[in-house]
Protein backbone atom coordinates (compact mmCIF):
# COMPACT_ATOMS: atom_id res chain seq x y z
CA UNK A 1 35.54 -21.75 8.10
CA UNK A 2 33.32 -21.23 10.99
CA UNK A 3 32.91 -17.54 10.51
CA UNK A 4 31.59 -17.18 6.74
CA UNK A 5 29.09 -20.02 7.74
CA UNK A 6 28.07 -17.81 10.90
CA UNK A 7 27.30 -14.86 8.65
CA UNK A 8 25.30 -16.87 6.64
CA UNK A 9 22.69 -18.32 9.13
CA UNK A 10 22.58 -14.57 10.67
CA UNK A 11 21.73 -13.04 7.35
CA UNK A 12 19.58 -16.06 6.33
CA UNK A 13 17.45 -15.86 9.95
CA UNK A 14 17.70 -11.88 9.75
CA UNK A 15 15.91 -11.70 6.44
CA UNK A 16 13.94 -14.81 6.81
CA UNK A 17 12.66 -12.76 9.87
CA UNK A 18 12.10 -9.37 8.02
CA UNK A 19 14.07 -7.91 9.67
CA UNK A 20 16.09 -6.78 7.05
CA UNK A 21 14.57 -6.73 3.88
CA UNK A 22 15.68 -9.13 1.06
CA UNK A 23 18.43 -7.99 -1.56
CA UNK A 24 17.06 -5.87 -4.09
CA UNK A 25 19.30 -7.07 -6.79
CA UNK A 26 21.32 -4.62 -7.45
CA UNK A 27 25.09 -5.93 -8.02
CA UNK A 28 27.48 -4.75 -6.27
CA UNK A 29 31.12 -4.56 -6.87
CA UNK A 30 33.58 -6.47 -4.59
CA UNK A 31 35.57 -3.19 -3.65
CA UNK A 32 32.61 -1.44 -2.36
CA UNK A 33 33.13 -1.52 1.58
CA UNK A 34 31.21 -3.96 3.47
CA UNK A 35 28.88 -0.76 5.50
CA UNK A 36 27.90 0.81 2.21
CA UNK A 37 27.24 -2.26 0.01
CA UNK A 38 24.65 -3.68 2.86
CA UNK A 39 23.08 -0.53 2.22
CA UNK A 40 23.18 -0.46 -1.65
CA UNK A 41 22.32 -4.19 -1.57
CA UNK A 42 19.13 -4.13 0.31
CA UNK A 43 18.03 -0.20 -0.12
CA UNK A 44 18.09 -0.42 3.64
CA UNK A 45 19.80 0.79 6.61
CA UNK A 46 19.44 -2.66 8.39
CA UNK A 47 21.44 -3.98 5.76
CA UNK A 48 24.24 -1.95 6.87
CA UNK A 49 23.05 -2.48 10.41
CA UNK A 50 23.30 -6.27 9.62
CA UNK A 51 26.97 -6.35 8.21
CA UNK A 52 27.95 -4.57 11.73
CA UNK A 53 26.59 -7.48 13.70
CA UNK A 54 28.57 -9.80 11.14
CA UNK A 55 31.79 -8.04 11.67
CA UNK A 56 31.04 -7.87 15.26
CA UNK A 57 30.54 -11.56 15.31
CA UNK A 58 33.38 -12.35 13.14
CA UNK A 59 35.86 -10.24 15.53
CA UNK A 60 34.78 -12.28 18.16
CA UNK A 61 35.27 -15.56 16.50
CA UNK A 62 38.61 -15.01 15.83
CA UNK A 63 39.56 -13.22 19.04
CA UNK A 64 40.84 -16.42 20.83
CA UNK A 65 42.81 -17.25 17.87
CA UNK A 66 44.38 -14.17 18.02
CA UNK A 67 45.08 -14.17 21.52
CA UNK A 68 46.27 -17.54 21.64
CA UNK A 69 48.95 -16.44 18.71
CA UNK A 70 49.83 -13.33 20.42
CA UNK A 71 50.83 -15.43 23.82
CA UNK A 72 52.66 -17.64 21.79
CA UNK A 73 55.15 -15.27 20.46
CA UNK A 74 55.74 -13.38 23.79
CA UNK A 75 56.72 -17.02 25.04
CA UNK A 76 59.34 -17.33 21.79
CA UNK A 77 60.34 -14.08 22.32
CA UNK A 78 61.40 -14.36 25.89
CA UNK A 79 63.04 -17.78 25.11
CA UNK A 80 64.81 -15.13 22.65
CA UNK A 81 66.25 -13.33 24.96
């Protein structure tokens, strides 16, 4: 929940900004991938320059949760064992 809402105040401050400029209005497809629809989207490269910091952002919002997983199964897999 926490990461959609994070790429939403980025994007919202980014363009609010100008620092990327706003969507064009072209409509995308959902199967486009994320780097080339920011592009498409905005008819800029910060678009696609934006979606990188996203990703980058969401990575790192999940990270612990990942971790955190990953520790618990080496703990039920040496109980395993």
């Amino acid at each position: 929940m926490i990461a959609p809402m994070v790429n939403a105040i980025t994007t919202y401050f980014a363009m609010n900004l100008g620092l990327v400029p706003l969507c064009n209005g072209t409509v995308i497809p959902w199967t486009m991938p994320p780097i080339i629809s920011g592009f498409l989207a905005t008819g800029s490269i910060a678009g696609s320059m934006l979606q990188v910091i996203n990703i980058i952002l969401d990575i790192l919002i999940y990270l612990p949760f990942i971790v955190a997983l990953n520790k618990r199964q080496l703990i039920e897999e040496d109980k395993a064992e």
